[in-house]
C-alpha atoms as a PDB file:
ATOM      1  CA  UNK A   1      52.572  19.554-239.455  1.00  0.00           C
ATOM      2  CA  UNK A   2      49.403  17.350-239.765  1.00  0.00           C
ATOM      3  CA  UNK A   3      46.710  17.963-242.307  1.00  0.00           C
ATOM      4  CA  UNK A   4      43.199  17.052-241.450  1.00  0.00           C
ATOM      5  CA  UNK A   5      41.654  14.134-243.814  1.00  0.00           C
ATOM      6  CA  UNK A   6      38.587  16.166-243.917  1.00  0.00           C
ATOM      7  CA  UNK A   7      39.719  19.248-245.095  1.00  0.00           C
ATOM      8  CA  UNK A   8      43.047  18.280-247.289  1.00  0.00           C
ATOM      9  CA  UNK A   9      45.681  21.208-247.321  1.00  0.00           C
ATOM     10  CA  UNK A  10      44.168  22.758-244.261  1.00  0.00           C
ATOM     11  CA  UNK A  11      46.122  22.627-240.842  1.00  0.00           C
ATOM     12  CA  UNK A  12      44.020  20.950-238.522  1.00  0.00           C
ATOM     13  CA  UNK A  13      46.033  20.070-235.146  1.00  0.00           C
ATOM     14  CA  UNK A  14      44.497  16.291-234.586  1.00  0.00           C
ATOM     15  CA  UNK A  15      45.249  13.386-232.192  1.00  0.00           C
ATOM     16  CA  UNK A  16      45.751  10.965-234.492  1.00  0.00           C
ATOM     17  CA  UNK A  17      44.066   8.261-233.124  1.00  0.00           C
ATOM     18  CA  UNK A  18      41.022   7.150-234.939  1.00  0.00           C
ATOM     19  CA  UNK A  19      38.331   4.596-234.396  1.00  0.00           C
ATOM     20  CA  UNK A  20      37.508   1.920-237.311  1.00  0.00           C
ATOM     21  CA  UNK A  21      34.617   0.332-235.586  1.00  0.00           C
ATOM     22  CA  UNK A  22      33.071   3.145-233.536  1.00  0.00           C
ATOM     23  CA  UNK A  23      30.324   1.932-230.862  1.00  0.00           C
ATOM     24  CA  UNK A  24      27.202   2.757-232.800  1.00  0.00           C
ATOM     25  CA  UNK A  25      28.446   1.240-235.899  1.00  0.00           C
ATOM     26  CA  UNK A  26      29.796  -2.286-234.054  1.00  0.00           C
ATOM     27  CA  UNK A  27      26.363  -2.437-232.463  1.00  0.00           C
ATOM     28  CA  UNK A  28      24.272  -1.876-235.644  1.00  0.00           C
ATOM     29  CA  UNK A  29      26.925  -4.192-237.613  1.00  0.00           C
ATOM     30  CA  UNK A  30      26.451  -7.020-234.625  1.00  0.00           C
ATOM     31  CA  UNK A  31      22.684  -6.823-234.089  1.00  0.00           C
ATOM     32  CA  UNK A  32      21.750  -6.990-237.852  1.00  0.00           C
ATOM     33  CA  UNK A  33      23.709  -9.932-238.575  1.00  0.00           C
ATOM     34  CA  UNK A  34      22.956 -11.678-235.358  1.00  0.00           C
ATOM     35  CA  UNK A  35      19.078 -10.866-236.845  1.00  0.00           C
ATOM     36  CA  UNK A  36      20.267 -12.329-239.557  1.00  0.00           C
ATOM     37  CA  UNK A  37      21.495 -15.561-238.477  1.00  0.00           C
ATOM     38  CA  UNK A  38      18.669 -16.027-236.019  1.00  0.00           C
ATOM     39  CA  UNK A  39      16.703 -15.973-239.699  1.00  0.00           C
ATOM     40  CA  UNK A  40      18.083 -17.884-240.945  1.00  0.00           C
ATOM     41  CA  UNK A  41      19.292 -21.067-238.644  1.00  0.00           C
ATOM     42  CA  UNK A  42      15.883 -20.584-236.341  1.00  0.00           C
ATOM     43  CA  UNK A  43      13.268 -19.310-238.278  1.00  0.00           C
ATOM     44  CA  UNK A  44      13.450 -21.433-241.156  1.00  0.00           C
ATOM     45  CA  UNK A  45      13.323 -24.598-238.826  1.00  0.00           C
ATOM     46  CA  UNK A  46      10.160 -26.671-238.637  1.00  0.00           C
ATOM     47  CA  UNK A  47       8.902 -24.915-235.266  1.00  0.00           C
ATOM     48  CA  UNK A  48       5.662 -23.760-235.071  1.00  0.00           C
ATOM     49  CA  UNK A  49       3.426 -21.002-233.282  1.00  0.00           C
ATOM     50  CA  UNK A  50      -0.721 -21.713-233.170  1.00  0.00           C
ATOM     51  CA  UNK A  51      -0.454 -24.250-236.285  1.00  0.00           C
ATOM     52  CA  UNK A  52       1.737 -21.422-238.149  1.00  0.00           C
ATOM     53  CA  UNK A  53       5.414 -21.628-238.709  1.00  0.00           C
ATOM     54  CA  UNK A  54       7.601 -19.623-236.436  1.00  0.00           C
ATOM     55  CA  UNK A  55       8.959 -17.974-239.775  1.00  0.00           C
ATOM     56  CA  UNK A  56       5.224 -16.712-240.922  1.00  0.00           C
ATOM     57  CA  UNK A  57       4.617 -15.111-237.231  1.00  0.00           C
ATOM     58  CA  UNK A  58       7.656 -13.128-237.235  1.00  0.00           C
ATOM     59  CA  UNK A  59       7.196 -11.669-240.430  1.00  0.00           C
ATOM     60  CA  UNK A  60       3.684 -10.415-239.735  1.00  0.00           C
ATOM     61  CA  UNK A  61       4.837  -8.885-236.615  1.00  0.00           C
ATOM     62  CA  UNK A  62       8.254  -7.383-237.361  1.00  0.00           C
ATOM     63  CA  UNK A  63       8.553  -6.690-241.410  1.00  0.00           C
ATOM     64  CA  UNK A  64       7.124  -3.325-242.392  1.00  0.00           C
ATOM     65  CA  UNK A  65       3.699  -4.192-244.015  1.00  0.00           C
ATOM     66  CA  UNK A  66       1.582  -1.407-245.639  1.00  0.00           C
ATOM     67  CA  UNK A  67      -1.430   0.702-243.352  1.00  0.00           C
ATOM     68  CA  UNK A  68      -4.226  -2.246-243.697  1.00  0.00           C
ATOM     69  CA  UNK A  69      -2.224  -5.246-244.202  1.00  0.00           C
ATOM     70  CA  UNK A  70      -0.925  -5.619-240.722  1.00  0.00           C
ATOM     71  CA  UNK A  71       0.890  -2.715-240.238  1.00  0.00           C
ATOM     72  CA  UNK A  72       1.933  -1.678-236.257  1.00  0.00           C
ATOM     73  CA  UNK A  73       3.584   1.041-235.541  1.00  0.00           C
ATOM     74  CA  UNK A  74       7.198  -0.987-233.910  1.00  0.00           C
ATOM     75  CA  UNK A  75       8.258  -2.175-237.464  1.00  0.00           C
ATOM     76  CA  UNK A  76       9.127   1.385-238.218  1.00  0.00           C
ATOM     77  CA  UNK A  77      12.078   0.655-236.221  1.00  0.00           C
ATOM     78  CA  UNK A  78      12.275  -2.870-236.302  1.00  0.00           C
ATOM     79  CA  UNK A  79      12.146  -4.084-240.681  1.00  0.00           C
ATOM     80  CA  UNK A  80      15.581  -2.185-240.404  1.00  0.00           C
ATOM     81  CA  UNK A  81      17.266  -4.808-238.491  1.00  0.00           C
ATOM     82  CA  UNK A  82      15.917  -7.694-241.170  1.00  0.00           C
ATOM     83  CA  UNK A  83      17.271  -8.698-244.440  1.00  0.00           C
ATOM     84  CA  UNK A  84      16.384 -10.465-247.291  1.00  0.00           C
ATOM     85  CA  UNK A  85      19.841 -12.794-248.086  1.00  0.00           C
ATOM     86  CA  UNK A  86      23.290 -12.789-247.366  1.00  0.00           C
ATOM     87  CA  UNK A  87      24.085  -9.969-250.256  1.00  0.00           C
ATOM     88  CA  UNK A  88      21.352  -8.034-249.088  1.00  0.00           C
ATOM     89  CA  UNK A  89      23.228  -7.478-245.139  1.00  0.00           C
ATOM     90  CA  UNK A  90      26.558  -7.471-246.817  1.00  0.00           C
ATOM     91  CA  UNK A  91      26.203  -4.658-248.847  1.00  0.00           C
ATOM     92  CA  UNK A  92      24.196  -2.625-246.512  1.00  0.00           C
ATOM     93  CA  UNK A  93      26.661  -3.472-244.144  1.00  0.00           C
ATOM     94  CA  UNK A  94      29.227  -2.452-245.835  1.00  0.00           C
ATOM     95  CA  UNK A  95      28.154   0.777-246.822  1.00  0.00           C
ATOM     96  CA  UNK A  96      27.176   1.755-243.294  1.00  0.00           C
ATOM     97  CA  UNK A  97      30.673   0.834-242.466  1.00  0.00           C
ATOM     98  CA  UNK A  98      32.383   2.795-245.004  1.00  0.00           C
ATOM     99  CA  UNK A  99      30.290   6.381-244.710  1.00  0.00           C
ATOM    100  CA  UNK A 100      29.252   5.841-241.112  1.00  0.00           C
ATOM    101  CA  UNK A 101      32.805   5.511-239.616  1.00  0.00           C
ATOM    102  CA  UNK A 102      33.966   9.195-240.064  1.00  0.00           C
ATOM    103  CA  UNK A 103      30.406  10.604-239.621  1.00  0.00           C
ATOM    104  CA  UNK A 104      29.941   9.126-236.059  1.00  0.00           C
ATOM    105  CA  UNK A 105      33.880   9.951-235.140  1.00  0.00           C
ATOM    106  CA  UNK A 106      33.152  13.350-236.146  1.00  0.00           C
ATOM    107  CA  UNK A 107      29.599  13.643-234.350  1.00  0.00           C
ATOM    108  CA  UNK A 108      29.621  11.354-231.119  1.00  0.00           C
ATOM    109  CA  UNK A 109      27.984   8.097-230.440  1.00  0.00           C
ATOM    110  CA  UNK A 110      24.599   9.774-229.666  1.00  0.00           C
ATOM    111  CA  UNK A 111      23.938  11.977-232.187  1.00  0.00           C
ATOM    112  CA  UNK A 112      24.603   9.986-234.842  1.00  0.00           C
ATOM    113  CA  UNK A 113      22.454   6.547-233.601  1.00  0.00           C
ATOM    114  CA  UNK A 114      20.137   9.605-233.234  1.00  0.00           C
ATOM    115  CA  UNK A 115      20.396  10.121-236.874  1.00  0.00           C
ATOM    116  CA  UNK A 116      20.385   6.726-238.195  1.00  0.00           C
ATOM    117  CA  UNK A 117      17.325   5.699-236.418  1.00  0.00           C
ATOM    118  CA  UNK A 118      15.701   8.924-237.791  1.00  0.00           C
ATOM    119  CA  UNK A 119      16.440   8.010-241.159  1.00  0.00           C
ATOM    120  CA  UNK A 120      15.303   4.728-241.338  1.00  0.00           C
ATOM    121  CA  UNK A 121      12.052   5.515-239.779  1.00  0.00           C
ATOM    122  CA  UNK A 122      11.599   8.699-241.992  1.00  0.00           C
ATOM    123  CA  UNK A 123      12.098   5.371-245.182  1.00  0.00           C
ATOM    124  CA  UNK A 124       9.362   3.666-243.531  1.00  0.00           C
ATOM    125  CA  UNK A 125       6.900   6.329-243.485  1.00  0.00           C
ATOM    126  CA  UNK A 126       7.719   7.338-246.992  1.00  0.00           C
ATOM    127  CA  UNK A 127       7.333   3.706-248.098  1.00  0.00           C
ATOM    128  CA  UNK A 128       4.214   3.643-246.377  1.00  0.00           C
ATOM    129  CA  UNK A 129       2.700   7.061-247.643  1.00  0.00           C
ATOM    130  CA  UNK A 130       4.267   7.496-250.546  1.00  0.00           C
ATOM    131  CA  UNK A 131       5.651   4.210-252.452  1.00  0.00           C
ATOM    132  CA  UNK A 132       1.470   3.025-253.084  1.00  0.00           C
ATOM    133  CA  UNK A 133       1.235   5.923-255.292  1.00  0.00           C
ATOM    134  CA  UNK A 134       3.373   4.299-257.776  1.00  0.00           C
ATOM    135  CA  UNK A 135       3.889   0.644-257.006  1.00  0.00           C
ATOM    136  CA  UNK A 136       2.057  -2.196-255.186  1.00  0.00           C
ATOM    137  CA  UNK A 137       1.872  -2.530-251.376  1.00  0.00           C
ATOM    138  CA  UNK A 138       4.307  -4.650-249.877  1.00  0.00           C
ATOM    139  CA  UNK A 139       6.017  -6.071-246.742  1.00  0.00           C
ATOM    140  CA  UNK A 140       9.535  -4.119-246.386  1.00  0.00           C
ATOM    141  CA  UNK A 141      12.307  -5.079-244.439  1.00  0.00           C
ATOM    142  CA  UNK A 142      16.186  -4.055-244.917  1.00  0.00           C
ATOM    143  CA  UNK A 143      18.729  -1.413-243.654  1.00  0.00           C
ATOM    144  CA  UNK A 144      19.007   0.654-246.831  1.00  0.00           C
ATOM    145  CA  UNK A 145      17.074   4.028-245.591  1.00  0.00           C
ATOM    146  CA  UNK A 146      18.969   4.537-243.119  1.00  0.00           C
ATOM    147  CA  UNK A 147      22.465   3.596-244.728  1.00  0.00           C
ATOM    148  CA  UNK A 148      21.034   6.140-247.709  1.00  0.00           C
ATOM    149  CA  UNK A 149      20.789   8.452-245.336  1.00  0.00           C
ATOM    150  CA  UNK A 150      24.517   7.895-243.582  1.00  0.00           C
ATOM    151  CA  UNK A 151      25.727   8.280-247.177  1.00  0.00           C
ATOM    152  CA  UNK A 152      23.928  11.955-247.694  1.00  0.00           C
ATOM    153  CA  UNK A 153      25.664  13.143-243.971  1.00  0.00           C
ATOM    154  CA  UNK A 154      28.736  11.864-245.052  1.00  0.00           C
ATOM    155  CA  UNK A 155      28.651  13.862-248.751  1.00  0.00           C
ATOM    156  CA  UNK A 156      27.598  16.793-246.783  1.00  0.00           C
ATOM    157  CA  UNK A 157      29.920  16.820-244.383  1.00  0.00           C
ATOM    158  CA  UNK A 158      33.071  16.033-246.889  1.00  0.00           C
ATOM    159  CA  UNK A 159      31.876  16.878-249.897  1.00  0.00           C
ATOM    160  CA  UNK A 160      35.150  16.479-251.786  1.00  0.00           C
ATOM    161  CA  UNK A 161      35.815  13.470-250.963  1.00  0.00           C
ATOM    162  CA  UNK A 162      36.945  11.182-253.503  1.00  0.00           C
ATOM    163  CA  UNK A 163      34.606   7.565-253.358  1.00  0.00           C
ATOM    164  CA  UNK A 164      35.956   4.478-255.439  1.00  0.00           C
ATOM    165  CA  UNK A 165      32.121   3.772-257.250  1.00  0.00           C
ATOM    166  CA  UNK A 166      32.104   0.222-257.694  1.00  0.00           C
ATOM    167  CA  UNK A 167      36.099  -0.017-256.048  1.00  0.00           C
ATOM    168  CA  UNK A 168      37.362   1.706-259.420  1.00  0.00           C
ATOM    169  CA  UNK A 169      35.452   4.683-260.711  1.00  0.00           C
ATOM    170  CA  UNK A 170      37.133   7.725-258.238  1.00  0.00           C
ATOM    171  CA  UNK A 171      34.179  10.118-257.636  1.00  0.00           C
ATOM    172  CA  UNK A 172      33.563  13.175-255.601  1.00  0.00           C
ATOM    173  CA  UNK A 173      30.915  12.243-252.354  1.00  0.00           C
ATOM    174  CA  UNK A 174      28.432  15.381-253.424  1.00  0.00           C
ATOM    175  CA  UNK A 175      28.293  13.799-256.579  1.00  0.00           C
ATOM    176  CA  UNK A 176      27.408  10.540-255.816  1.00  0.00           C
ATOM    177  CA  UNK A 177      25.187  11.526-253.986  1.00  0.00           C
ATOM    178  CA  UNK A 178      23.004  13.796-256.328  1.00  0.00           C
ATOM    179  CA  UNK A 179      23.549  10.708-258.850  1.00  0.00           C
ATOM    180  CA  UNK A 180      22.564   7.818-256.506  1.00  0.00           C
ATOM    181  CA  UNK A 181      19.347  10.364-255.132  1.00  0.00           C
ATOM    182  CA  UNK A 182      18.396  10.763-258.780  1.00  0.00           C
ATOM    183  CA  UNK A 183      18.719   7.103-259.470  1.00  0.00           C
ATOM    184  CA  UNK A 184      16.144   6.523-256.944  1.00  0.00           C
ATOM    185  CA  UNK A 185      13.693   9.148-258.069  1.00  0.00           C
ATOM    186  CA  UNK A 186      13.499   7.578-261.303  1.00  0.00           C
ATOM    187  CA  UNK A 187      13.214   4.312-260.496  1.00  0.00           C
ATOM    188  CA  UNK A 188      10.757   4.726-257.752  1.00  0.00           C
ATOM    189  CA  UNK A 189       8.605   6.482-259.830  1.00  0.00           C
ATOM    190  CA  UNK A 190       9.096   4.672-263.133  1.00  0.00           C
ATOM    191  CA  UNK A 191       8.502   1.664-261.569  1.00  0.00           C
ATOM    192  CA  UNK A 192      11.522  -0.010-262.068  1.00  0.00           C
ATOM    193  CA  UNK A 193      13.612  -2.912-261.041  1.00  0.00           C
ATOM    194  CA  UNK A 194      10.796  -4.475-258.628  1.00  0.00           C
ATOM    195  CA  UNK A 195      11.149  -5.470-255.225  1.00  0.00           C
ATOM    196  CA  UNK A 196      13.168  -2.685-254.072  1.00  0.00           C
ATOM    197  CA  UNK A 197      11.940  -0.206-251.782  1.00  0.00           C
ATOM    198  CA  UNK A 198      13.309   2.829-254.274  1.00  0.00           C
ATOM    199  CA  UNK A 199      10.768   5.266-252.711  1.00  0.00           C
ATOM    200  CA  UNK A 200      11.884   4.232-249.176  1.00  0.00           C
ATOM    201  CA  UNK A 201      15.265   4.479-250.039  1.00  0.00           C
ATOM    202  CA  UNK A 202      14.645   8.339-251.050  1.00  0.00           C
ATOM    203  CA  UNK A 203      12.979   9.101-248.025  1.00  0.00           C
ATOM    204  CA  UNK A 204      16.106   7.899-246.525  1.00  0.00           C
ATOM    205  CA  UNK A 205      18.315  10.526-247.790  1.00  0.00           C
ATOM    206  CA  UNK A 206      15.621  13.349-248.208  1.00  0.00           C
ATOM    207  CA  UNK A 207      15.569  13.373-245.015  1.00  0.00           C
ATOM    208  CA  UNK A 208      19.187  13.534-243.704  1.00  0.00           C
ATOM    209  CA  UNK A 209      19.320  16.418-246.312  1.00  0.00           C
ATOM    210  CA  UNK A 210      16.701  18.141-244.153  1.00  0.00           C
ATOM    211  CA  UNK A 211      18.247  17.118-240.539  1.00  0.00           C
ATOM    212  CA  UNK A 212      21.630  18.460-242.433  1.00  0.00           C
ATOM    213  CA  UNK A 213      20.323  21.950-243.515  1.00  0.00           C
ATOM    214  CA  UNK A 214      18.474  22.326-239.686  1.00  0.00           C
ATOM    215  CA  UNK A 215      22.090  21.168-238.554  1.00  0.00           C
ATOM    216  CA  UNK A 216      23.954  23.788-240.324  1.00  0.00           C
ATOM    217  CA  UNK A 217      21.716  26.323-239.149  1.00  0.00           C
ATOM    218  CA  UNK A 218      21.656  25.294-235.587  1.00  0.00           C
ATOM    219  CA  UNK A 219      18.874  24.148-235.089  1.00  0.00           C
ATOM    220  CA  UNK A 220      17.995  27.281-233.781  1.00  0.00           C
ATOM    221  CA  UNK A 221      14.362  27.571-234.444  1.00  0.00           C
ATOM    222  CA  UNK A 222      13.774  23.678-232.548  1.00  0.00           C
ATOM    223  CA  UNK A 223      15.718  24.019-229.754  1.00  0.00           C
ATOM    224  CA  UNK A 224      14.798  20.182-228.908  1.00  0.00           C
ATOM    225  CA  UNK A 225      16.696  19.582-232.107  1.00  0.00           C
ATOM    226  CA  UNK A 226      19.496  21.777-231.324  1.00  0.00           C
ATOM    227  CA  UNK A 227      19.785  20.008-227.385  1.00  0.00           C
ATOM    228  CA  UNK A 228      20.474  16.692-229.126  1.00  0.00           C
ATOM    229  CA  UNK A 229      22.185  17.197-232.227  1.00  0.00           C
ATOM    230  CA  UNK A 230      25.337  19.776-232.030  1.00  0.00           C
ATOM    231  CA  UNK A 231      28.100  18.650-233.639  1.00  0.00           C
ATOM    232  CA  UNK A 232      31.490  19.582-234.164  1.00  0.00           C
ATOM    233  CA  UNK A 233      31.766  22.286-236.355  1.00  0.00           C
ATOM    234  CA  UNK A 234      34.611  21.787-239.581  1.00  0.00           C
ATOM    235  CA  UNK A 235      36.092  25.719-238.712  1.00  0.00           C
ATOM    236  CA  UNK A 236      39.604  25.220-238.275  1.00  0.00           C
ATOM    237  CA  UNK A 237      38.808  23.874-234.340  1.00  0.00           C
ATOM    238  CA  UNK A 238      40.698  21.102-233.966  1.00  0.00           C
ATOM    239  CA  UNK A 239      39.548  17.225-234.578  1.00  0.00           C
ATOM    240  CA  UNK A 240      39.894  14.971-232.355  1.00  0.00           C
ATOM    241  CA  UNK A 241      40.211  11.111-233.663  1.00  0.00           C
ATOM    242  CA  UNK A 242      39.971   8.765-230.649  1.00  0.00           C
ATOM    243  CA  UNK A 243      38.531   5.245-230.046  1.00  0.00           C
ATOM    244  CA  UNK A 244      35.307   6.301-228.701  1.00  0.00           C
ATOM    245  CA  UNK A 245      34.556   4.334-225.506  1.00  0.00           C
ATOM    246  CA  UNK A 246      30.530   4.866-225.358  1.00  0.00           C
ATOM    247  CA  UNK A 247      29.482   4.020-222.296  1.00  0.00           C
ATOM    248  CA  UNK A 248      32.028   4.722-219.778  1.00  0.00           C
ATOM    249  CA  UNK A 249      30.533   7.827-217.633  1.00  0.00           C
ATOM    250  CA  UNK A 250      33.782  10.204-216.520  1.00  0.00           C
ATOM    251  CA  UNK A 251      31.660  12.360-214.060  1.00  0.00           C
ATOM    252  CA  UNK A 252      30.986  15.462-216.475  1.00  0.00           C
ATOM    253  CA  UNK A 253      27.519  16.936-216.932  1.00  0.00           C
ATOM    254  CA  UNK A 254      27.915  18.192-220.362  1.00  0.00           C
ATOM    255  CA  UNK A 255      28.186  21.597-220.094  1.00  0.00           C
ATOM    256  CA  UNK A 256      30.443  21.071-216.829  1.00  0.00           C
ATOM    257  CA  UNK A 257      34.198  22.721-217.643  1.00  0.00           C
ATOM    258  CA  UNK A 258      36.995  20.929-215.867  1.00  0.00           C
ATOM    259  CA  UNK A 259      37.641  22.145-212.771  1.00  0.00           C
ATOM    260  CA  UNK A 260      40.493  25.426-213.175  1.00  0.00           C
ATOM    261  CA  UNK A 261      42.706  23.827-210.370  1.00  0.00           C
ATOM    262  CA  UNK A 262      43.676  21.040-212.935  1.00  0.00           C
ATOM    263  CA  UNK A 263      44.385  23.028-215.908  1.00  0.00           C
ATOM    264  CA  UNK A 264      46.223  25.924-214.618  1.00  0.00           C
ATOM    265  CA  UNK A 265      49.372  23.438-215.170  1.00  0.00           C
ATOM    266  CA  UNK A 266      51.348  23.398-219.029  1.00  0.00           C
ATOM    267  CA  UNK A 267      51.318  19.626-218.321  1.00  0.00           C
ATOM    268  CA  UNK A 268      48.483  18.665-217.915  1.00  0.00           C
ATOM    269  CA  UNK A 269      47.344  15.222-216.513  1.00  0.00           C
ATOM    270  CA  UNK A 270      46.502  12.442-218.929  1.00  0.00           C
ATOM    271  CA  UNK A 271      43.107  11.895-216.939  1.00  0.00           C
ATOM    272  CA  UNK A 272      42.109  15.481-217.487  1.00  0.00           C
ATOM    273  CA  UNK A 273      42.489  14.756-221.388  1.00  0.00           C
ATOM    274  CA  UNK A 274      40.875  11.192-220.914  1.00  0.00           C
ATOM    275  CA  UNK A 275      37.568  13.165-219.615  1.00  0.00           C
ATOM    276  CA  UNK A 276      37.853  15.814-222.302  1.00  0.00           C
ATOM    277  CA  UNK A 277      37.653  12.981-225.178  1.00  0.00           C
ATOM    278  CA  UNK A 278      35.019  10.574-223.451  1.00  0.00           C
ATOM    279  CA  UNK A 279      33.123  14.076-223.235  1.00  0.00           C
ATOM    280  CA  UNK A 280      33.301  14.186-226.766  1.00  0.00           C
ATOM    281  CA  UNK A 281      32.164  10.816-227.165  1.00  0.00           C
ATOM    282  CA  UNK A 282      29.233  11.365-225.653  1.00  0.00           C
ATOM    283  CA  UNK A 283      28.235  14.852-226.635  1.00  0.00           C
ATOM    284  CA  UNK A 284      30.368  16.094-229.601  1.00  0.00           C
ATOM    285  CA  UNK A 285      33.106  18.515-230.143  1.00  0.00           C
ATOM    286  CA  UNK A 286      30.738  21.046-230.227  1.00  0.00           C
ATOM    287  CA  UNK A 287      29.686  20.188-226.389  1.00  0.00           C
ATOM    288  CA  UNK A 288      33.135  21.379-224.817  1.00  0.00           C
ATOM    289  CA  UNK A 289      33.252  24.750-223.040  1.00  0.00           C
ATOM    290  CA  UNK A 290      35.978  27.280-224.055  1.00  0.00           C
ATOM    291  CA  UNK A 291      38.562  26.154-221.397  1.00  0.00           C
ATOM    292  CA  UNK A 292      38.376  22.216-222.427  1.00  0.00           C
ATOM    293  CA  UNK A 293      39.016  23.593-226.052  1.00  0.00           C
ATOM    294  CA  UNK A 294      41.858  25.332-224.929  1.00  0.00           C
ATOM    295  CA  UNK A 295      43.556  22.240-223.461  1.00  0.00           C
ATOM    296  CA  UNK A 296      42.823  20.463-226.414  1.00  0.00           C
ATOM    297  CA  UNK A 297      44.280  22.640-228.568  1.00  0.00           C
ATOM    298  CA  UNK A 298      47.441  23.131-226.535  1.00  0.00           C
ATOM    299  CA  UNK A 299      48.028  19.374-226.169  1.00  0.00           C
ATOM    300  CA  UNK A 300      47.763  18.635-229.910  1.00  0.00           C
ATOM    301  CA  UNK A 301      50.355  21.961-230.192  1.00  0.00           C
ATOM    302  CA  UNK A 302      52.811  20.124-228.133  1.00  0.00           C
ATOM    303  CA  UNK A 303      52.723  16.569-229.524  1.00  0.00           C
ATOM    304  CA  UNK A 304      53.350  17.892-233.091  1.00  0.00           C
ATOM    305  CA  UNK A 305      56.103  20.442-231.791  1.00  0.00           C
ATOM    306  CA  UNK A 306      57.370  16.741-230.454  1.00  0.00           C
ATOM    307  CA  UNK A 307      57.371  15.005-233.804  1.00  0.00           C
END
């Protein structure tokens, strides 16, 4: 018998294959340190652009400044690929790591670069709109709304989870999570600890709490939303935790079932579960039709009725 790691004392048949450095995550992981190390080791060299140092022309074109002080509308996207210092990117690195891992195995490469990108341009405009009304304008760069926002899916999705605050303090995710929002309400709008982007931080998660609720539902009222966002639903279906191979295109349109003449058979081919999974990959659990479900299900019956 196997018990799901989302859901403990639940049986969950599951594949029990699971991937630590799923494709979105490696990618954001790799681009924001190379970003980082191109910062560092190029930028700070004595090169210069029009009598201006190559490090001065790259932050007025890619940090976030505020509407008026060079603002353009790309550093939405791209002050969440820049960081401040070496603790800065760890951190936020490591965070995304931690809460992003299970959220993106659970919802598919796309969805969940979907939602990351979403959440960190959701910071920006709050930081823009919002953080003025209680703190003075400035240039923003870091990953943090975004990785806020990761954190909020993954307390939502597995709320009673236990997370090691600070390595050693055990905590429940839905309670970090109202601490760490309420932590940033206060000191966005006290004012406090200066130079962090508290307001854009809240924005962050406010905002995956929205995408979350509209998720829930369906997304039934924004059927744009619904197109590009199902995800695997937590109802007893089963969970299927696979290194998710991204880019490799198996053929399937996603709402194409596999064809009847190769799953009529109780053994069924490897390659017809290879294009179930990379289905999921791209598209989510959620994207399968009844009959690829079925197989699913009726392979992960027969490896545990193995063990």
């Amino acid at each position: 018998m196997a018990y799901s790691p989302y859901d403990p004392g639940v049986y969950r048949p599951t594949f029990r294959r699971f991937n630590f450095f799923p494709p979105v995550i490696r990618l954001l992981i790799l681009t924001n340190v190379g970003v980082y190390l191109f910062q560092v080791f190029v930028l700070q060299g004595f090169l210069t652009v029009g009598g201006n140092s190559l490090q001065i022309v790259f932050a007025k074109l890619f940090y976030l400044w505020p509407i008026g002080g060079g603002f353009r509308p790309w550093q939405l996207l791209t002050y969440m690929f820049l960081h401040g210092g070496f603790v800065h990117l760890f951190y936020n690195m490591l965070m995304l790591w931690m809460f992003g891992i299970e959220v993106e195995n659970e919802w598919g490469t796309r969805k969940f670069a979907l939602f990351y990108l979403a959440c960190g341009v959701a910071a920006g405009l709050a930081n823009l709109f919002f953080a003025p009304l209680f703190t003075e304008p400035a240039p923003t760069i870091g990953a943090s709304g975004g990785v806020y926002g990761v954190l909020v899916a993954f307390a939502m999705l597995f709320p009673n989870r236990y997370v090691y605050f600070y390595f050693f303090i055990p905590i429940r995710a839905k309670y970090l999570m109202i601490f760490l929002i309420a932590l940033e309400a206060y000191a966005g709008i006290a004012g406090t600890q200066e130079g962090i982007a508290h307001i854009a931080h809240l924005g962050g998660a406010l905002f995956a709490v929205l995408w979350m609720v509209m998720d829930a539902r369906g997304g039934d009222r924004v059927p744009w939303f619904h197109k590009h966002t199902r995800r695997a639903r937590s109802t007893g279906e089963p969970i299927i935790e696979k290194p998710i191979r991204g880019t490799v295109y198996t053929g399937l349109d996603e709402d194409e079932p596999i064809p009847r003449s190769r799953t009529t058979r109780h053994d069924y081919d490897q390659r017809v579960i290879d294009d179930i999974l990379d289905k999921i990959s791209r598209f989510g659990y959620s994207g399968l039709t009844e009959e690829e479900k079925r197989i699913l299900l009726d392979a992960s019956r027969r490896m545990h009725s193995d063990e």
